[in-house]
C-alpha atoms as a PDB file:
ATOM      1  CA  UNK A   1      60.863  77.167  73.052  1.00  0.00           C
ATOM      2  CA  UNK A   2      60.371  76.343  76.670  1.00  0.00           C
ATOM      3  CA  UNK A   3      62.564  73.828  78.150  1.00  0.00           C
ATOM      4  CA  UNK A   4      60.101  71.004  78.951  1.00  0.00           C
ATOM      5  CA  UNK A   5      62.541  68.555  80.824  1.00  0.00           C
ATOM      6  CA  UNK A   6      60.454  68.325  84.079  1.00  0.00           C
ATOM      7  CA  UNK A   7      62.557  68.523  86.426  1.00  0.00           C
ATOM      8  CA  UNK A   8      64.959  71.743  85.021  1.00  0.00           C
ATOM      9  CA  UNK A   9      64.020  74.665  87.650  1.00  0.00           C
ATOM     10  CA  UNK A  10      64.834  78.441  86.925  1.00  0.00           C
ATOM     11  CA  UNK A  11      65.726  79.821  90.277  1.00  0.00           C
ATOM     12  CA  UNK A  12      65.572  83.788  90.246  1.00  0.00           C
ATOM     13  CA  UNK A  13      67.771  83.258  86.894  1.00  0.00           C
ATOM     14  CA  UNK A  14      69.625  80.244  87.539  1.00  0.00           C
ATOM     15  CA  UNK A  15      69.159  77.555  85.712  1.00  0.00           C
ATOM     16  CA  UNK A  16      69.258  74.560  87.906  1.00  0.00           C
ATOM     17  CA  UNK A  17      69.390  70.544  86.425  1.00  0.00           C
ATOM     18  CA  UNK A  18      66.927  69.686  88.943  1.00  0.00           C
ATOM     19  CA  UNK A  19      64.871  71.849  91.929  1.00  0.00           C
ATOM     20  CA  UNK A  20      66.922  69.620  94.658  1.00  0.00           C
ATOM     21  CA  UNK A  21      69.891  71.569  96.752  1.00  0.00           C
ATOM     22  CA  UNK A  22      72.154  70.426  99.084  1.00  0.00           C
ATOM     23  CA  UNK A  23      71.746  72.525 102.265  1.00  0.00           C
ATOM     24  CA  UNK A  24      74.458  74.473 104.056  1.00  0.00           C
ATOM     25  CA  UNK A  25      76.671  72.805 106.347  1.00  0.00           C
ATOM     26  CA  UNK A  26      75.278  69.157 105.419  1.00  0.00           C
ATOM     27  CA  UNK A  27      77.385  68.445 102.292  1.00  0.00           C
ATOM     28  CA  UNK A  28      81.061  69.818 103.450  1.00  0.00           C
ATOM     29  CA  UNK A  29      82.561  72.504 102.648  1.00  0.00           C
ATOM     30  CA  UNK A  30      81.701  72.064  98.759  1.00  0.00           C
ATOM     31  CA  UNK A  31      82.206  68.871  96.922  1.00  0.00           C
ATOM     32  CA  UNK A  32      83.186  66.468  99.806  1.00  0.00           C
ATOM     33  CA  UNK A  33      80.004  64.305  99.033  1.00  0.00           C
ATOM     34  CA  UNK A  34      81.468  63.400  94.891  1.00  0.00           C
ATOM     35  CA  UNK A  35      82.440  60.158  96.322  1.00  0.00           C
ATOM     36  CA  UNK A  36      79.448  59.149  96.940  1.00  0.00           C
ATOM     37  CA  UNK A  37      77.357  61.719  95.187  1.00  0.00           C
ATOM     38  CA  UNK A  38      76.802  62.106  91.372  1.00  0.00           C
ATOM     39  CA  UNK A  39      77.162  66.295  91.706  1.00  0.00           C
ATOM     40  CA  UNK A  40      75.426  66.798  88.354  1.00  0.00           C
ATOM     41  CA  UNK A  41      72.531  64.964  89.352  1.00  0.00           C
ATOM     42  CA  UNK A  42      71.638  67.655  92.065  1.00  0.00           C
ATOM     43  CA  UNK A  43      70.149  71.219  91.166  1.00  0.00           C
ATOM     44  CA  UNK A  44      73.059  72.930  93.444  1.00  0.00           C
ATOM     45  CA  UNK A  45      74.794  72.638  96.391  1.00  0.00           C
ATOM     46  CA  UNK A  46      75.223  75.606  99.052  1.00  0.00           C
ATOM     47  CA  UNK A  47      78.398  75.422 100.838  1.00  0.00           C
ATOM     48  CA  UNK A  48      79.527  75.223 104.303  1.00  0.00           C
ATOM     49  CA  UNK A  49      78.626  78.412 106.115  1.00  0.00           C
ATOM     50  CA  UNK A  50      81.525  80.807 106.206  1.00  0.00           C
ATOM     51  CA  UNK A  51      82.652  83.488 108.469  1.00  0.00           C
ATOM     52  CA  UNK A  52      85.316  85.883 108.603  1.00  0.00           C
ATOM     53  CA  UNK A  53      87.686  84.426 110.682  1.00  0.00           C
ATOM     54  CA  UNK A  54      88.281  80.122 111.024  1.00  0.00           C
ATOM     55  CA  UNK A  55      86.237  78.715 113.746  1.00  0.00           C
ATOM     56  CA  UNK A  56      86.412  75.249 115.533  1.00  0.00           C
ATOM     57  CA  UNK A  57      82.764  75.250 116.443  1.00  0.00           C
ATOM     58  CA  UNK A  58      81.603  73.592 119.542  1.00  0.00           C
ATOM     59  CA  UNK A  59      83.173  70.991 122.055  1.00  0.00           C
ATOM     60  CA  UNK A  60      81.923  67.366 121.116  1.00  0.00           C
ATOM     61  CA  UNK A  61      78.777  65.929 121.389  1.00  0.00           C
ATOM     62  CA  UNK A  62      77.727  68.334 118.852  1.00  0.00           C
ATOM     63  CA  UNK A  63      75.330  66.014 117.041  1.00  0.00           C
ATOM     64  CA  UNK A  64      72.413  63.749 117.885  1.00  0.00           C
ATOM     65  CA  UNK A  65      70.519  61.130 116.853  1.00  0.00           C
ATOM     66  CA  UNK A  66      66.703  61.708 117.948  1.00  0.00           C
ATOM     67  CA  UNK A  67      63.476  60.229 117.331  1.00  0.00           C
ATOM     68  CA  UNK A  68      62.611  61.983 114.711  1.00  0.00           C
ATOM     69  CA  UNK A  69      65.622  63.810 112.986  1.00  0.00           C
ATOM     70  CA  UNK A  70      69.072  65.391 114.722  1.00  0.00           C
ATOM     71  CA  UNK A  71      70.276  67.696 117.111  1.00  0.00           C
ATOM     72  CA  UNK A  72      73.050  69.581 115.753  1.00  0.00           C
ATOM     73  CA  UNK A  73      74.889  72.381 118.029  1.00  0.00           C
ATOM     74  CA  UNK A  74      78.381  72.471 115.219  1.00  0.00           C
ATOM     75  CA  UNK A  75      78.666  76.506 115.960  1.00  0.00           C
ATOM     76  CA  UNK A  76      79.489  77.220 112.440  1.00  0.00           C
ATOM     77  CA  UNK A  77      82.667  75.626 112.045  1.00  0.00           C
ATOM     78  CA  UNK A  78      84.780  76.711 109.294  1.00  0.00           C
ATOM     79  CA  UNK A  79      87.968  77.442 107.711  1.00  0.00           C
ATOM     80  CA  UNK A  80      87.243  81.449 107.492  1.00  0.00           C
ATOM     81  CA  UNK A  81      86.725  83.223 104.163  1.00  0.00           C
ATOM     82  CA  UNK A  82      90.699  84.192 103.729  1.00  0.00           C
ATOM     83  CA  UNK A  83      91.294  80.421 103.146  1.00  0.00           C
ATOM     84  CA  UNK A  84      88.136  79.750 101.240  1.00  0.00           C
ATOM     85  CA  UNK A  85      88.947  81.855  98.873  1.00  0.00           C
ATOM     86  CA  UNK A  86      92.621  80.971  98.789  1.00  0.00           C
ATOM     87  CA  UNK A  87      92.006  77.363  98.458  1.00  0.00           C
ATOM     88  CA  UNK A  88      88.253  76.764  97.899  1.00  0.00           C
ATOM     89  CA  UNK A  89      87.475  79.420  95.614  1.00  0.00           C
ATOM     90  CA  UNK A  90      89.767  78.198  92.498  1.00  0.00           C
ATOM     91  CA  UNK A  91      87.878  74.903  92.683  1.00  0.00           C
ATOM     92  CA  UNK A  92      84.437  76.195  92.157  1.00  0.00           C
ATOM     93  CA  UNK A  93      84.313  76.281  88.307  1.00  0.00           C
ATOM     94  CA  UNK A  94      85.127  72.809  88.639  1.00  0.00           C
ATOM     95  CA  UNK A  95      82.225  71.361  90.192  1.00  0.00           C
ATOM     96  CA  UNK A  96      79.292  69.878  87.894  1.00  0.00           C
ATOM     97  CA  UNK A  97      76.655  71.542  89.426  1.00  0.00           C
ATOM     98  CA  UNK A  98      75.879  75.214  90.728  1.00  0.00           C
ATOM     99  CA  UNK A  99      77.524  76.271  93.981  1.00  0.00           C
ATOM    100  CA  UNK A 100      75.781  78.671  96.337  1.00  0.00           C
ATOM    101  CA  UNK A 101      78.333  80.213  99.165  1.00  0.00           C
ATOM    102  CA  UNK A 102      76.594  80.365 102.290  1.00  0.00           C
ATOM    103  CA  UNK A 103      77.777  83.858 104.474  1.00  0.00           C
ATOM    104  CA  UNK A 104      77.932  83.960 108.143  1.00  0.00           C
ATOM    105  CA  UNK A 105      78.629  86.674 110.419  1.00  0.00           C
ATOM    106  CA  UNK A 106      78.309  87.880 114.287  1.00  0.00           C
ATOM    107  CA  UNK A 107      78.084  91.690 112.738  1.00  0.00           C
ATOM    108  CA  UNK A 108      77.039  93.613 110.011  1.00  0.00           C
ATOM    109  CA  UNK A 109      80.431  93.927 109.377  1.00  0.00           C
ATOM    110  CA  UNK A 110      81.031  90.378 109.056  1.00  0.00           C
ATOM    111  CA  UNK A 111      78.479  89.722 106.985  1.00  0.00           C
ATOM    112  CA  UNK A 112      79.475  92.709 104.087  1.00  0.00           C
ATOM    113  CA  UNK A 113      82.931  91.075 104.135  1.00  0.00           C
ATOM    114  CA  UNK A 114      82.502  87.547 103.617  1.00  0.00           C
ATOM    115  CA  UNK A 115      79.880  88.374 101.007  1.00  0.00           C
ATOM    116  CA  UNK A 116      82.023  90.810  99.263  1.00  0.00           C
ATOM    117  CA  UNK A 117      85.048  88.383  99.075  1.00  0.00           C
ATOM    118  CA  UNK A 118      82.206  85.839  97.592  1.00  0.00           C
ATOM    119  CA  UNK A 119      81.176  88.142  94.926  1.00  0.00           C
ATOM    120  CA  UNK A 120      84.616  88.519  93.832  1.00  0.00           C
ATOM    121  CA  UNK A 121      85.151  84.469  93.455  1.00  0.00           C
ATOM    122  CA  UNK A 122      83.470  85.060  90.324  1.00  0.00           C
ATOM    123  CA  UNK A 123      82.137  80.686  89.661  1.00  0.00           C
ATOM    124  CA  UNK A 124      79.382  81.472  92.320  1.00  0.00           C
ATOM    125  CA  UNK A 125      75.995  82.398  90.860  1.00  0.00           C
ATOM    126  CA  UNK A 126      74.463  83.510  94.360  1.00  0.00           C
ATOM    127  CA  UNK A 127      74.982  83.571  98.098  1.00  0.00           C
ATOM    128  CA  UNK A 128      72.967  82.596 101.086  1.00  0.00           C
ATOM    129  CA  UNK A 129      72.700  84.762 104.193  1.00  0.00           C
ATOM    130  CA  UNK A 130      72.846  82.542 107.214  1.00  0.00           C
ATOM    131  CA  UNK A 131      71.098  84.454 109.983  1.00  0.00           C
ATOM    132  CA  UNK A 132      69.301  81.907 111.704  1.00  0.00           C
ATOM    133  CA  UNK A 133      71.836  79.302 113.118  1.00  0.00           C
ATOM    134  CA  UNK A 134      70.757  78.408 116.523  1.00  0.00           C
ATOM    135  CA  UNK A 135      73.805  77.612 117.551  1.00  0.00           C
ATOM    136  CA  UNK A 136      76.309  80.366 117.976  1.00  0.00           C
ATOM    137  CA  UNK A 137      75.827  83.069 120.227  1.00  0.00           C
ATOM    138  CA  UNK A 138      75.791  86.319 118.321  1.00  0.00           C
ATOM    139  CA  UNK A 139      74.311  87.402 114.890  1.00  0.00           C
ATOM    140  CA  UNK A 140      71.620  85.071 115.002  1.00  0.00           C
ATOM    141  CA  UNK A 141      69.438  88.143 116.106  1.00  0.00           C
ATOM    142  CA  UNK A 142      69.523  89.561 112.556  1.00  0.00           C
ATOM    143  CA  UNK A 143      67.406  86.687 111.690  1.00  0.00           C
ATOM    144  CA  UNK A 144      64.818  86.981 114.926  1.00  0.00           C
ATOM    145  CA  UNK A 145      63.761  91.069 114.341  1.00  0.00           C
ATOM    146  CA  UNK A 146      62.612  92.405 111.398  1.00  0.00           C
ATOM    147  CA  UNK A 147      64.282  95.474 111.635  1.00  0.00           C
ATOM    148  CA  UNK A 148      67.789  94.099 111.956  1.00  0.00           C
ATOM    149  CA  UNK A 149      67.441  92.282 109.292  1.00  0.00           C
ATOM    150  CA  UNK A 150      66.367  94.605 106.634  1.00  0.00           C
ATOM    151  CA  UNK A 151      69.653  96.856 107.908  1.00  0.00           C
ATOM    152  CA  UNK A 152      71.603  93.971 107.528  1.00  0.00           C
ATOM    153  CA  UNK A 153      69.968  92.933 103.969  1.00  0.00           C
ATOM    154  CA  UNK A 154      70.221  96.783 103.381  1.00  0.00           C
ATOM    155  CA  UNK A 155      74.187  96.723 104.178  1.00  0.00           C
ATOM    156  CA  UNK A 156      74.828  93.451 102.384  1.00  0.00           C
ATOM    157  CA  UNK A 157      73.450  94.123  98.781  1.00  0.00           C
ATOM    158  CA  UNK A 158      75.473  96.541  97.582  1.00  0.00           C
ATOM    159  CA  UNK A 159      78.749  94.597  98.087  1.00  0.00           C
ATOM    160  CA  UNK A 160      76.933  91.612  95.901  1.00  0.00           C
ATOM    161  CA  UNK A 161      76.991  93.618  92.400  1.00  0.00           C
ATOM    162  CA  UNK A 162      77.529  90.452  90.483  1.00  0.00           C
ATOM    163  CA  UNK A 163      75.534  87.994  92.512  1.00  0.00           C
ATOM    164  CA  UNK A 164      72.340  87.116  93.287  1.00  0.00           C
ATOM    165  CA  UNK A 165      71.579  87.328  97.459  1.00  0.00           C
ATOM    166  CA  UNK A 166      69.364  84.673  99.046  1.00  0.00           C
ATOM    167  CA  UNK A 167      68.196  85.317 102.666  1.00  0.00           C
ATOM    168  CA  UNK A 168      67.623  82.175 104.759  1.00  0.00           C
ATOM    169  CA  UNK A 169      64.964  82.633 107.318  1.00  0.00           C
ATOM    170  CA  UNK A 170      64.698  80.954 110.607  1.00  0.00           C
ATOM    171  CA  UNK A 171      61.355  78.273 111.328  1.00  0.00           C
ATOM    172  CA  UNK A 172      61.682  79.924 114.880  1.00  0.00           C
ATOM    173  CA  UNK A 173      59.658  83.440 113.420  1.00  0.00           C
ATOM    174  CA  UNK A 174      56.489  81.478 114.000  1.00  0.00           C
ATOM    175  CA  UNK A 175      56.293  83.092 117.454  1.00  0.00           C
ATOM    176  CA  UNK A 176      56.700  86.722 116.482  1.00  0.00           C
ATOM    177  CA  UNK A 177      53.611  88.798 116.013  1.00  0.00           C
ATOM    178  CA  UNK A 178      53.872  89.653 112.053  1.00  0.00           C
ATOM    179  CA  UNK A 179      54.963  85.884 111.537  1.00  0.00           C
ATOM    180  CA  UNK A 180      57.018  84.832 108.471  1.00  0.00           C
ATOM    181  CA  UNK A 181      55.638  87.357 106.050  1.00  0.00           C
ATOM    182  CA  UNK A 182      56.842  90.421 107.880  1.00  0.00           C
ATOM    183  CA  UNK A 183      60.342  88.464 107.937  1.00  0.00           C
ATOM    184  CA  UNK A 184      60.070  87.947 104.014  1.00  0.00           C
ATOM    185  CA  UNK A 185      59.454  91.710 103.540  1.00  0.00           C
ATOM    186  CA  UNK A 186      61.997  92.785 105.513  1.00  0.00           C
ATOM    187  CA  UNK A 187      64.243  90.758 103.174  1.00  0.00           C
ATOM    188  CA  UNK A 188      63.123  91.321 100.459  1.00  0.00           C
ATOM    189  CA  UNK A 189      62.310  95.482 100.164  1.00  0.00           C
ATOM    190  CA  UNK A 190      65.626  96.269 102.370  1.00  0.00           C
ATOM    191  CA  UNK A 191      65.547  99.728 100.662  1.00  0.00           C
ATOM    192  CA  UNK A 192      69.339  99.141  99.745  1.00  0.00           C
ATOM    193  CA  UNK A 193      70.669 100.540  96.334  1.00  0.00           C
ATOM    194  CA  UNK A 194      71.318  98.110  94.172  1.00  0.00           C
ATOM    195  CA  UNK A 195      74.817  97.435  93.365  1.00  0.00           C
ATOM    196  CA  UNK A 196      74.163  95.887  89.605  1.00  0.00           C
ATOM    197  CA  UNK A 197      71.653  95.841  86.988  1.00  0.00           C
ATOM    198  CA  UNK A 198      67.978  94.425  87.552  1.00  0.00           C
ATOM    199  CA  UNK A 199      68.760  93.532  91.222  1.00  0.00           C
ATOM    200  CA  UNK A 200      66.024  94.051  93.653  1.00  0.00           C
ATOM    201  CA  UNK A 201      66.725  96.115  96.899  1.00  0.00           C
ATOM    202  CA  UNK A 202      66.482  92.774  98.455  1.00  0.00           C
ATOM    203  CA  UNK A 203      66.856  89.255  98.733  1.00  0.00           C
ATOM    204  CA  UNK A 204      66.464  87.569  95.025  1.00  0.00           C
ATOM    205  CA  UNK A 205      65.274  84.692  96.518  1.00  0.00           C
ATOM    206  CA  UNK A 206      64.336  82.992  99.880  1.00  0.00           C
ATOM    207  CA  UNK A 207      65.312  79.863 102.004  1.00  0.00           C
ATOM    208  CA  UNK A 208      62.710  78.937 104.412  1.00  0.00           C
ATOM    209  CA  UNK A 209      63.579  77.799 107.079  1.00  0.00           C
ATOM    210  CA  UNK A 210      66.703  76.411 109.352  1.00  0.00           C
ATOM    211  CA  UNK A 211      66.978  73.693 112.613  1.00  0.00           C
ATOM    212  CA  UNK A 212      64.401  74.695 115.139  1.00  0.00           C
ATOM    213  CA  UNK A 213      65.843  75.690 118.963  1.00  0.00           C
ATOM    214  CA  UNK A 214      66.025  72.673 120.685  1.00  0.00           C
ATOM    215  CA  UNK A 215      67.620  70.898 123.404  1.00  0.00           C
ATOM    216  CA  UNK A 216      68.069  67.464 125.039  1.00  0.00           C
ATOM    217  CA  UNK A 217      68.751  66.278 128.449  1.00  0.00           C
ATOM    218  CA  UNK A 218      70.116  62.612 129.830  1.00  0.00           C
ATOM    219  CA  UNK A 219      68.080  61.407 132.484  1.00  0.00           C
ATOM    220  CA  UNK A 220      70.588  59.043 133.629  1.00  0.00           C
ATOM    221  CA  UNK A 221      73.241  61.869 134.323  1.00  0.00           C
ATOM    222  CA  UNK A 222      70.869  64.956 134.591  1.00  0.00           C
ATOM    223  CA  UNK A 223      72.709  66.540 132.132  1.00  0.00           C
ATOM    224  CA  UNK A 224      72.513  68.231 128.913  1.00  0.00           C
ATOM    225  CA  UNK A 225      73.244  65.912 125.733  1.00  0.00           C
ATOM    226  CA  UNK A 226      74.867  68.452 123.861  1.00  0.00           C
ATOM    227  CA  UNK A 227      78.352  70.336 124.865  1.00  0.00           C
ATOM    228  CA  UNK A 228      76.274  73.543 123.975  1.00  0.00           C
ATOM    229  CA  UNK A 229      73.517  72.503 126.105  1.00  0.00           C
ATOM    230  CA  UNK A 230      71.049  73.689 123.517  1.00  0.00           C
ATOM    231  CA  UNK A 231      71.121  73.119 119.360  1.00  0.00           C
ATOM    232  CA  UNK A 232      68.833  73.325 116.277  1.00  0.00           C
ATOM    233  CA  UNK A 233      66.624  70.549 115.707  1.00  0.00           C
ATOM    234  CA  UNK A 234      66.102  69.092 112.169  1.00  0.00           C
ATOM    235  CA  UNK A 235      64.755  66.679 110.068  1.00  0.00           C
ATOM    236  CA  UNK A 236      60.929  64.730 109.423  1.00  0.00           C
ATOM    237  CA  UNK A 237      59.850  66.089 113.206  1.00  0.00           C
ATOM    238  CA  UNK A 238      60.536  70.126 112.089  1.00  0.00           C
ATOM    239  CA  UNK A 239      59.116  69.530 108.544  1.00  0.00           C
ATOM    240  CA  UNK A 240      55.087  70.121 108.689  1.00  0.00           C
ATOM    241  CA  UNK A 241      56.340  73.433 110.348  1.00  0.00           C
ATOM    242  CA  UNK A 242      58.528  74.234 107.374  1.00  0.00           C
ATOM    243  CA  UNK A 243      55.541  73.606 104.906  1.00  0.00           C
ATOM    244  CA  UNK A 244      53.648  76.095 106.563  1.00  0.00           C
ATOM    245  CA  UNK A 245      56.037  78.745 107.025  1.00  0.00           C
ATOM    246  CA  UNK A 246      56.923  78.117 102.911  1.00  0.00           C
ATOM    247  CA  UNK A 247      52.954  78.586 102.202  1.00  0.00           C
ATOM    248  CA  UNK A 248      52.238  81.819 104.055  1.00  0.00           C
ATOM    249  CA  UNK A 249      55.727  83.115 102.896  1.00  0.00           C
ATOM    250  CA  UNK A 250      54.287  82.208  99.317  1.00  0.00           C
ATOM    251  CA  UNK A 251      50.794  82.817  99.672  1.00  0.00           C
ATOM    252  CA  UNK A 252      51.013  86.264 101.352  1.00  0.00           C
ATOM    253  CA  UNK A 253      54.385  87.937  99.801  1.00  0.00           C
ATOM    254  CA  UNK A 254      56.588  86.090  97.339  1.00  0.00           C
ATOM    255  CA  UNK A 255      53.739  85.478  94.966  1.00  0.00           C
ATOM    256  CA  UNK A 256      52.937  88.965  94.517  1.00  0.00           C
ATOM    257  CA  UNK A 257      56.887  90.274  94.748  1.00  0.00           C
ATOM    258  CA  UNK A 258      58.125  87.279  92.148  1.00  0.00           C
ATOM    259  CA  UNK A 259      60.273  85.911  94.645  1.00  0.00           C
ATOM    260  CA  UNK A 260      61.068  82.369  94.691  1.00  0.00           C
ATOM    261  CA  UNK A 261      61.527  80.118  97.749  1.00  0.00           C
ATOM    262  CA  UNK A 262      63.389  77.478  98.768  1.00  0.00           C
ATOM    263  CA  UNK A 263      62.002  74.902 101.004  1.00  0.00           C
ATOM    264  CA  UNK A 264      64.254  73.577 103.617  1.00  0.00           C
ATOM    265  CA  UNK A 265      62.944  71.217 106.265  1.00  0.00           C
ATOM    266  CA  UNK A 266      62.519  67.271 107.114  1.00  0.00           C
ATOM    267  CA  UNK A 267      63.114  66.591 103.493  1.00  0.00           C
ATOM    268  CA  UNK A 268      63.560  62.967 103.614  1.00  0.00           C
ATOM    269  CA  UNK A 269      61.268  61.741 100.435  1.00  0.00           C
ATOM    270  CA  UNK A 270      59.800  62.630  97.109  1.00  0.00           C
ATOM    271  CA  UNK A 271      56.753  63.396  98.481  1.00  0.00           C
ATOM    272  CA  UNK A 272      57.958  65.521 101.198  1.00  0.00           C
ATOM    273  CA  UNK A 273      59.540  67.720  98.655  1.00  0.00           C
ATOM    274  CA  UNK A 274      56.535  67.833  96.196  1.00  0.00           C
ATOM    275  CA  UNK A 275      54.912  68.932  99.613  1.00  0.00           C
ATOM    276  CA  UNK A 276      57.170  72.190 100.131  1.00  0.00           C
ATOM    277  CA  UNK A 277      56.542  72.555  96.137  1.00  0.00           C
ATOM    278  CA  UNK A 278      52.797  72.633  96.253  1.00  0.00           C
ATOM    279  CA  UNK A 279      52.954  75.078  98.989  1.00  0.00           C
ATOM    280  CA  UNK A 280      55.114  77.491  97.090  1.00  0.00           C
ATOM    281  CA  UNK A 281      58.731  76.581  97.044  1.00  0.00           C
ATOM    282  CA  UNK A 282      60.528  76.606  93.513  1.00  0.00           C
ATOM    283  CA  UNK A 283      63.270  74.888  94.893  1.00  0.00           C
ATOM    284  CA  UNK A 284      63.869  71.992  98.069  1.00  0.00           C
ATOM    285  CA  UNK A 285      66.924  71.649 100.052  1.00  0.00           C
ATOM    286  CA  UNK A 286      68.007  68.799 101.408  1.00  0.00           C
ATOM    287  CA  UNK A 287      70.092  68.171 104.744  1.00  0.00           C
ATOM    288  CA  UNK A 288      69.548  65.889 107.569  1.00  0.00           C
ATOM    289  CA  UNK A 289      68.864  62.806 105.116  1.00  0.00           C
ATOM    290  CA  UNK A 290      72.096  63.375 103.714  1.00  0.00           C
ATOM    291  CA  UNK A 291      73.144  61.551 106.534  1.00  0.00           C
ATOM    292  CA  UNK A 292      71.010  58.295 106.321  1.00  0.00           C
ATOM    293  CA  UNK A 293      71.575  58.308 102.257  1.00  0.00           C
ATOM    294  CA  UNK A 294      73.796  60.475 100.559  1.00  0.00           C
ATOM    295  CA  UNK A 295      72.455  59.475  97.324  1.00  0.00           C
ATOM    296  CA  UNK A 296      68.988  60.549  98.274  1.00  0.00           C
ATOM    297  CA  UNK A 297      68.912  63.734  96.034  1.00  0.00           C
ATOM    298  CA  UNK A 298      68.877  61.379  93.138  1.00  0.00           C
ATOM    299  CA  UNK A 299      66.101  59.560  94.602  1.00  0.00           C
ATOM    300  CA  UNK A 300      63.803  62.020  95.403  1.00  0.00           C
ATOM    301  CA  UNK A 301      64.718  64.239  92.096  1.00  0.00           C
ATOM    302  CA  UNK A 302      63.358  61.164  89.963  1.00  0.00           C
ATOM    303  CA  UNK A 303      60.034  60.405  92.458  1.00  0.00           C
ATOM    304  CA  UNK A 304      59.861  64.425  91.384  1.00  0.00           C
ATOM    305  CA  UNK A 305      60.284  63.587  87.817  1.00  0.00           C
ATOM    306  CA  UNK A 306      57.308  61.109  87.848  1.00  0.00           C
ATOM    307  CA  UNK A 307      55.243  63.111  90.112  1.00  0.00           C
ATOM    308  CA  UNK A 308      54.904  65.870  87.929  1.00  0.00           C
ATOM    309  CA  UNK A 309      54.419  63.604  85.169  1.00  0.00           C
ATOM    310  CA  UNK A 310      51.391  62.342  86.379  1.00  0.00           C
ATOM    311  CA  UNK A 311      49.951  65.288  86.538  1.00  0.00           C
ATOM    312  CA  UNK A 312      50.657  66.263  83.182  1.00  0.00           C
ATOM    313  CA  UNK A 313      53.328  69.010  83.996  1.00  0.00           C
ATOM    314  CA  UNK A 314      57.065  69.862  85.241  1.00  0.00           C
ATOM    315  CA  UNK A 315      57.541  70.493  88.688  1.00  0.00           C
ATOM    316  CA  UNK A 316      58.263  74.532  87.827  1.00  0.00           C
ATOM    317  CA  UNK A 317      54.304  74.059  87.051  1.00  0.00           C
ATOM    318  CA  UNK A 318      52.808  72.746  90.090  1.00  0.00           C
ATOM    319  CA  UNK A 319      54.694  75.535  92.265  1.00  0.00           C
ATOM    320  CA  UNK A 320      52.109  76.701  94.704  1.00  0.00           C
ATOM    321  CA  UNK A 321      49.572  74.413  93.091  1.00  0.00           C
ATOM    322  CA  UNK A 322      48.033  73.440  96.338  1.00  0.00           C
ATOM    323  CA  UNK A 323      44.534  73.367  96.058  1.00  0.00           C
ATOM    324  CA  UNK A 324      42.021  74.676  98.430  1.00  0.00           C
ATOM    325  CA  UNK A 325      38.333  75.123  99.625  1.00  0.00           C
ATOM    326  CA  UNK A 326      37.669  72.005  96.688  1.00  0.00           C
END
C-alpha cells in the first residue's frame, strides 16, 4: 500500500522522512547542526564538500551579509577525503537521517577518487558532484561546458557501483546557448558503463542550482569586500532564477528521462519550497537560511505538510503540478 504520510519523498530510491535537505557546505561537515537541529526531522543532509587533499579555503572576509541573501567566497574548505573517511566516515550510520557526501575536485582525477573512497564508506546512500562552486579556481569548468561534464560524469560512474550519483548544476548555465537542458543531458546520458545493477549511465538525480558569480565592492575604501574579490551569491535574491532553471530542467528533460531534481536556491519559506516543487523538483535544499534559523527545515517541512493537504495530496503529488495556459 502506498505510503500516504505527505511529506515522505522517494528520491531516485531513497526514501527520505521529508523532501527538505540540508545543502552542501551550510550544515558542517555532517552533523554539526544536532545541537540545534532535530536531524530526523530533515529528509537528508549533504555534507561538506570534499576534496582530495585538506584545504584552508580563502583568506577572511569570506562571507557577507547582503541585501538580499550572502556572499560566500569559503574556497571549499575541508579536511580532505583521507581524514573523512578516517574520522567522519565511522560516524555516518549514526546519524538519524540520510547523509549525502558531496565530491569536489580540480581534475577528473580528483573527482574519481574522492567518489570512489565515498562509495566504499558504505552508510552513504548517494553522492553529489560539486562542479559549480564559484569560488575556487579550477574544476569549476566541468560544470560551465557540456562536454566536460559528460567526460567527467562518464569517468565518475563507474567508481560509484554501490551508490547513487547526483550531479549539481550551476544557476550560471543560463547564459550558454543550449541553457540548462543541454547541461541536464550531459549529466544524465554520460555514456559511462555502469558500475552496478539498474544504474543509469548518468546522474540518478539532479541538484539545480548553486551561488550565482557575484562580487561586492566598498565604496568607502574602493576595494573588493571579499579576500577573493569575487564569490557566489545566494539566498531569496538568486531564487526566482533557481525556479526557472528547476522548470525547464523538468519540463524539457527529467520528466521524460525519470530523473528527479532537487531544488536549491533562496529557500527561505514554505512557500518558496512548494515553489521549486510545483516547477518540478522532488526534493528542496536548504542553505543560506540555515544561517538566520537553523531550525527552519522543520518549519518549512510542516508549512509543506499542510500545503499539500489542502490540496488534497502529498507533496510527491504536486511535483511539477504547476499549472499553465488556465
Amino acid at each position: 500500500m502506498p505510503d500516504r504520510d505527505p511529506l515522505v519523498t522517494d528520491l531516485t530510491g531513497m526514501r527520505l522522512a521529508t523532501p527538505v535537505i540540508l545543502a552542501a557546505g551550510t550544515a558542517g561537515t555532517l552533523d554539526e547542526l544536532a545541537d540545534v537541529l532535530d536531524l530526523s526531522k530533515v529528509g537528508a543532509i549533504v555534507t561538506k564538500s570534499i576534496t582530495r587533499l585538506a584545504r584552508e579555503g580563502n583568506e577572511t572576509w569570506r562571507i557577507l551579509e547582503t541585501k538580499a541573501g550572502m556572499l560566500n567566497a569559503i574556497g571549499l574548505a575541508n579536511i580532505g577525503i583521507e581524514a573523512f573517511e578516517e574520522h567522519v566516515g565511522p560516524r555516518i550510520a549514526g546519524v538519524p537521517t540520510t547523509v549525502i557526501g558531496s565530491v569536489a575536485g580540480f581534475s577528473v582525477e580528483d573527482f574519481v577518487q574522492v567518489a570512489a573512497v565515498m562509495d566504499g564508506i558504505g552508510a552513504m546512500p548517494a553522492v553529489e558532484l560539486n562542479v559549480s562552486c564559484p569560488n575556487v579556481r579550477g574544476g569549476t569548468e566541468f560544470g560551465g561546458e557540456p562536454g566536460l561534464l559528460r567526460e567527467l560524469v562518464r569517468a565518475v560512474r563507474p567508481a560509484l557501483p554501490h551508490t547513487r550519483l547526483i550531479v549539481k548544476l550551476s544557476p550560471a548555465v543560463v547564459g550558454h546557448p543550449g541553457g540548462i537542458a543541454e547541461f541536464a543531458r550531459a549529466a544524465i546520458d554520460a555514456g559511462a558503463q555502469p558500475a552496478g545493477p539498474n544504474q543509469r549511465p548518468g546522474a540518478d538525480a539532479l541538484a539545480i542550482g548553486n551561488t550565482m558569480p557575484a562580487m561586492a565592492i566598498d565604496v568607502r575604501t574602493r576595494r573588493p569586500r571579499l579576500a577573493n574579490t569575487t564569490g557566489g551569491l545566494s539566498g531569496p535574491a538568486i531564487h526566482p532564477v533557481a525556479v526557472r532553471l528547476v522548470y525547464d530542467a523538468h519540463r524539457l528533460v527529467c520528466r521524460d528521462a525519470g530523473v528527479p531534481i532537487i531544488g536549491v536556491g533562496g529557500v527561505v519559506a514554505w512557500d518558496d519550497a512548494a515553489e521549486f516543487i510545483l516547477a518540478g523538483a522532488t526534493a528542496v535544499g536548504i542553505g543560506t537560511g540555515l544561517f538566520a534559523d537553523p531550525r527552519l527545515p522543520i518549519k518549512i517541512a510542516r508549512g509543506l505538510a499542510k500545503w499539500a493537504a489542502s490540496h488534497g495530496e502529498t507533496v510527491g503529488g504536486l511535483v511539477g503540478g504547476v499549472r499553465l495556459g488556465e
